[in-house]
N, C-alpha and C. Protein backbone atom coordinates (compact mmCIF):
# COMPACT_ATOMS: atom_id res chain seq x y z
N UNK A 1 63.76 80.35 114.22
CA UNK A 1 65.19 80.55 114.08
C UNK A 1 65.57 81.88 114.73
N UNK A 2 66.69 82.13 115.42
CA UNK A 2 67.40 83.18 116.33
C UNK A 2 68.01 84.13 115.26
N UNK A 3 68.02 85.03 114.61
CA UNK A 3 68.27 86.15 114.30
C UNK A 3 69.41 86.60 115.12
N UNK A 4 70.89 86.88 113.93
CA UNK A 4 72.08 86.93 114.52
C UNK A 4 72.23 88.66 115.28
N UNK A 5 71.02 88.90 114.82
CA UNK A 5 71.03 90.32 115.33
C UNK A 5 70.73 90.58 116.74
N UNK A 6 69.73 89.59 117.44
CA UNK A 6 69.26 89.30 118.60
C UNK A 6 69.97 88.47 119.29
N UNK A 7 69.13 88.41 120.87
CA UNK A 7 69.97 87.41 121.55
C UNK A 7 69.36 87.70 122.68
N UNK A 8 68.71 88.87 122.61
CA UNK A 8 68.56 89.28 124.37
C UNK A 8 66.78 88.12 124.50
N UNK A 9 67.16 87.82 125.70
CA UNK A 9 65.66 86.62 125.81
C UNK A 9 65.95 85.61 125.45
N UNK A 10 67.18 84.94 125.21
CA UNK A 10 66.85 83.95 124.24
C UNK A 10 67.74 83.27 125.63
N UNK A 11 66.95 81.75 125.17
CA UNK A 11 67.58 80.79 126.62
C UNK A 11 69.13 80.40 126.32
N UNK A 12 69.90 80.78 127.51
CA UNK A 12 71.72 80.43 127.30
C UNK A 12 72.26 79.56 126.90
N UNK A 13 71.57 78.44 127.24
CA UNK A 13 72.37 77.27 126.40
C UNK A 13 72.25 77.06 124.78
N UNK A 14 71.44 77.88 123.99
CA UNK A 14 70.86 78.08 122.72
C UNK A 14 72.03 78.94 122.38
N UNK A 15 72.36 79.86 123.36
CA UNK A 15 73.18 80.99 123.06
C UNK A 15 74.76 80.05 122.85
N UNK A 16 74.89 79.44 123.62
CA UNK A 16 76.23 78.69 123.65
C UNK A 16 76.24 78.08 122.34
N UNK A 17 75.24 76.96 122.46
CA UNK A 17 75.53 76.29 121.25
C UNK A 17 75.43 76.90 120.01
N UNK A 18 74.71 77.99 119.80
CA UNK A 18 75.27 79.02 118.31
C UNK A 18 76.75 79.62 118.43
N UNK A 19 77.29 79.81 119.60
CA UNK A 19 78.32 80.28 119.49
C UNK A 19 79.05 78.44 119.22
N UNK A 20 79.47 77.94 119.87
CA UNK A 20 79.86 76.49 119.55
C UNK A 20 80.05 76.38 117.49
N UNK A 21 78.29 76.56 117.26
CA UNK A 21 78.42 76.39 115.89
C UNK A 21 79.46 77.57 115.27
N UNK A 22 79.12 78.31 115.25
CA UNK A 22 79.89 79.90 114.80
C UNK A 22 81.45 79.70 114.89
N UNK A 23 81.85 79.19 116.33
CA UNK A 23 83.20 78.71 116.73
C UNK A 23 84.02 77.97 115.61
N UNK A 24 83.07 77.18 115.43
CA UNK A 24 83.59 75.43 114.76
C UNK A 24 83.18 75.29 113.24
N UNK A 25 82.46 76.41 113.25
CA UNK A 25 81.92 76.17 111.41
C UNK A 25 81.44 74.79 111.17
N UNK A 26 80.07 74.89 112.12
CA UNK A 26 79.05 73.41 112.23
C UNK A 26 78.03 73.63 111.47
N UNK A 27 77.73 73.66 110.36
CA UNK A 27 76.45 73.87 109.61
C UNK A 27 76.59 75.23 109.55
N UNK A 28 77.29 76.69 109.86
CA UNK A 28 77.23 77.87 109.54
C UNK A 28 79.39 78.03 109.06
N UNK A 29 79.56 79.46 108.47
CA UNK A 29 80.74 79.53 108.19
C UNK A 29 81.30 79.99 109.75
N UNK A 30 82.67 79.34 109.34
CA UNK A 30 83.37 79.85 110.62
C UNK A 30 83.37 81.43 110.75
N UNK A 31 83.33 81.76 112.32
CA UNK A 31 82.72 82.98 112.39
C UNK A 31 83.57 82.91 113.82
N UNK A 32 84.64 83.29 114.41
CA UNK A 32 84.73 83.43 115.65
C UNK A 32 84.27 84.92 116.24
N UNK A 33 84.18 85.88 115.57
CA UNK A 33 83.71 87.05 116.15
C UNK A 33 82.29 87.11 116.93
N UNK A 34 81.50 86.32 115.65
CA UNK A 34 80.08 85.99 116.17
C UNK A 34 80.06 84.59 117.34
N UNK A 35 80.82 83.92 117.32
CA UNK A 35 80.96 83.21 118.55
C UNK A 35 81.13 83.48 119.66
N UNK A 36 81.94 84.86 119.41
CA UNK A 36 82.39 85.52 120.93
C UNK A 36 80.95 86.19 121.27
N UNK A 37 80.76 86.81 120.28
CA UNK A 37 79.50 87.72 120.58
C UNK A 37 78.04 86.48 121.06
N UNK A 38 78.01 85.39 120.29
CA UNK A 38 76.82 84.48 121.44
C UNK A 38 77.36 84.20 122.72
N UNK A 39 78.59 84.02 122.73
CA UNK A 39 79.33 83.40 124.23
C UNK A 39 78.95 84.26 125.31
N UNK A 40 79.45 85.57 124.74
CA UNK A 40 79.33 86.63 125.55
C UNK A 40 77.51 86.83 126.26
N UNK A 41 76.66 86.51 125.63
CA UNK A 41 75.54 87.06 125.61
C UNK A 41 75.00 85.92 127.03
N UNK A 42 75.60 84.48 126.29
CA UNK A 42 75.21 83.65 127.77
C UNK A 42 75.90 83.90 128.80
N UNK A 43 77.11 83.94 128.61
CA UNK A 43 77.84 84.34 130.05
C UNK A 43 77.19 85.36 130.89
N UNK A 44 77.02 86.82 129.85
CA UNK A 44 76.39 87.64 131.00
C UNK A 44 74.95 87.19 131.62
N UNK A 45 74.51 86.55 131.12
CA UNK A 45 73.37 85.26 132.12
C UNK A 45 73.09 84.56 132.69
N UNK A 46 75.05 84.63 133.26
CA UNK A 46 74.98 83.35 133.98
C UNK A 46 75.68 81.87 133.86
N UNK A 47 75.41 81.99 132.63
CA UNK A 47 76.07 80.08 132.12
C UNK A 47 77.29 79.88 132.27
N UNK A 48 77.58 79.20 133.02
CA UNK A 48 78.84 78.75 133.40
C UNK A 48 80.07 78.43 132.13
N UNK A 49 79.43 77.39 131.51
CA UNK A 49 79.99 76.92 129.96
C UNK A 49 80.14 77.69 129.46
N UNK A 50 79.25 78.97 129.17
CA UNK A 50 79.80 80.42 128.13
C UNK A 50 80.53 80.94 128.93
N UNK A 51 80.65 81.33 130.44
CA UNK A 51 81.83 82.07 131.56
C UNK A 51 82.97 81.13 130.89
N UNK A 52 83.34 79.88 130.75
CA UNK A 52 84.73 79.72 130.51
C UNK A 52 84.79 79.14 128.92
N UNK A 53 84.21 79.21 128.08
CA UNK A 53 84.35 78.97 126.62
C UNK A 53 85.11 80.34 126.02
N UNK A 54 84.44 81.99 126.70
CA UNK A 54 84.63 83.14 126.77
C UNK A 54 85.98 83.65 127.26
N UNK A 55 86.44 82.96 128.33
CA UNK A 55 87.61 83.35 129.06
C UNK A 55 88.62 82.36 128.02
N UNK A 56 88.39 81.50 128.06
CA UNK A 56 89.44 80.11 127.33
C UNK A 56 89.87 81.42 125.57
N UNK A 57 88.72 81.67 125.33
CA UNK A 57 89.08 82.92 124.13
C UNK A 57 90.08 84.10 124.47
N UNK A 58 89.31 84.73 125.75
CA UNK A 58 90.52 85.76 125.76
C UNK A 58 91.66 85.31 126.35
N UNK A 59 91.74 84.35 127.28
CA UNK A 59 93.07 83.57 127.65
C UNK A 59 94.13 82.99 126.51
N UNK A 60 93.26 82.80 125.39
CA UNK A 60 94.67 82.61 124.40
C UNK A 60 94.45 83.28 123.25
N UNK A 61 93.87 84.57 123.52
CA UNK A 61 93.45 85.46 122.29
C UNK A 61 93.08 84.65 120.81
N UNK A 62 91.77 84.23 121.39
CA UNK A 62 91.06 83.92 120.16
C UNK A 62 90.01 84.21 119.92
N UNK A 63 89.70 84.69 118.28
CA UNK A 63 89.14 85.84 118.06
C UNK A 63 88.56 87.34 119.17
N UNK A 64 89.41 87.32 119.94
CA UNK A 64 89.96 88.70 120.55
C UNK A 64 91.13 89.17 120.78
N UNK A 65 91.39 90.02 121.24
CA UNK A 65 92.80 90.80 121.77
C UNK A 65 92.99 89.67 123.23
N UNK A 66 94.18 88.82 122.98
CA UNK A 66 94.63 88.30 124.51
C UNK A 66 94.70 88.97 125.61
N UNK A 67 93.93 88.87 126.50
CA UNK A 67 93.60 89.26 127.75
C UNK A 67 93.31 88.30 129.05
N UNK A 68 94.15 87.78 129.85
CA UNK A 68 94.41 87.49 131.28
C UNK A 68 93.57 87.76 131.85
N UNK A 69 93.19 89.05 132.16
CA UNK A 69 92.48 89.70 133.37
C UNK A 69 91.11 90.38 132.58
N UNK A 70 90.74 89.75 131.79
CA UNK A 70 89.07 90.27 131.48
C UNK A 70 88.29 89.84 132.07
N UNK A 71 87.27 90.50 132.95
CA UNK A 71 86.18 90.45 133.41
C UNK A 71 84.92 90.52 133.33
């Protein structure tokens, strides 16, 4: 089991789908902060699916500050 404390090493699509769960309150409590924070972790790795699951968040400020132009 992935330890919400970790993340670094861990394969991206694992990373997505904890954020997914975290998102959606799938077997864990809803958690969008910690969703952003797995999203975030695959995106910067690359994964396409976490690049726009991540943006789709700050594009309509969810669980973040709405932001357009985050990079």
């Amino acid at each position: 089991m992935v330890s919400q404390g970790r993340g670094s090493g861990v394969w991206p699509p694992a990373q997505t789908l904890l954020g997914h769960a975290y998102f959606n309150g799938e077997g864990v409590q809803q958690d969008q902060a910690l969703a952003i924070s797995w999203y975030r972790k695959a995106a910067e790795q690359g994964l396409a699916e976490a690049q726009y699951n991540l943006g789709g968040c700050y594009a309509n400020g969810i669980g973040v500050a709405k932001d357009s132009c985050k990079r």
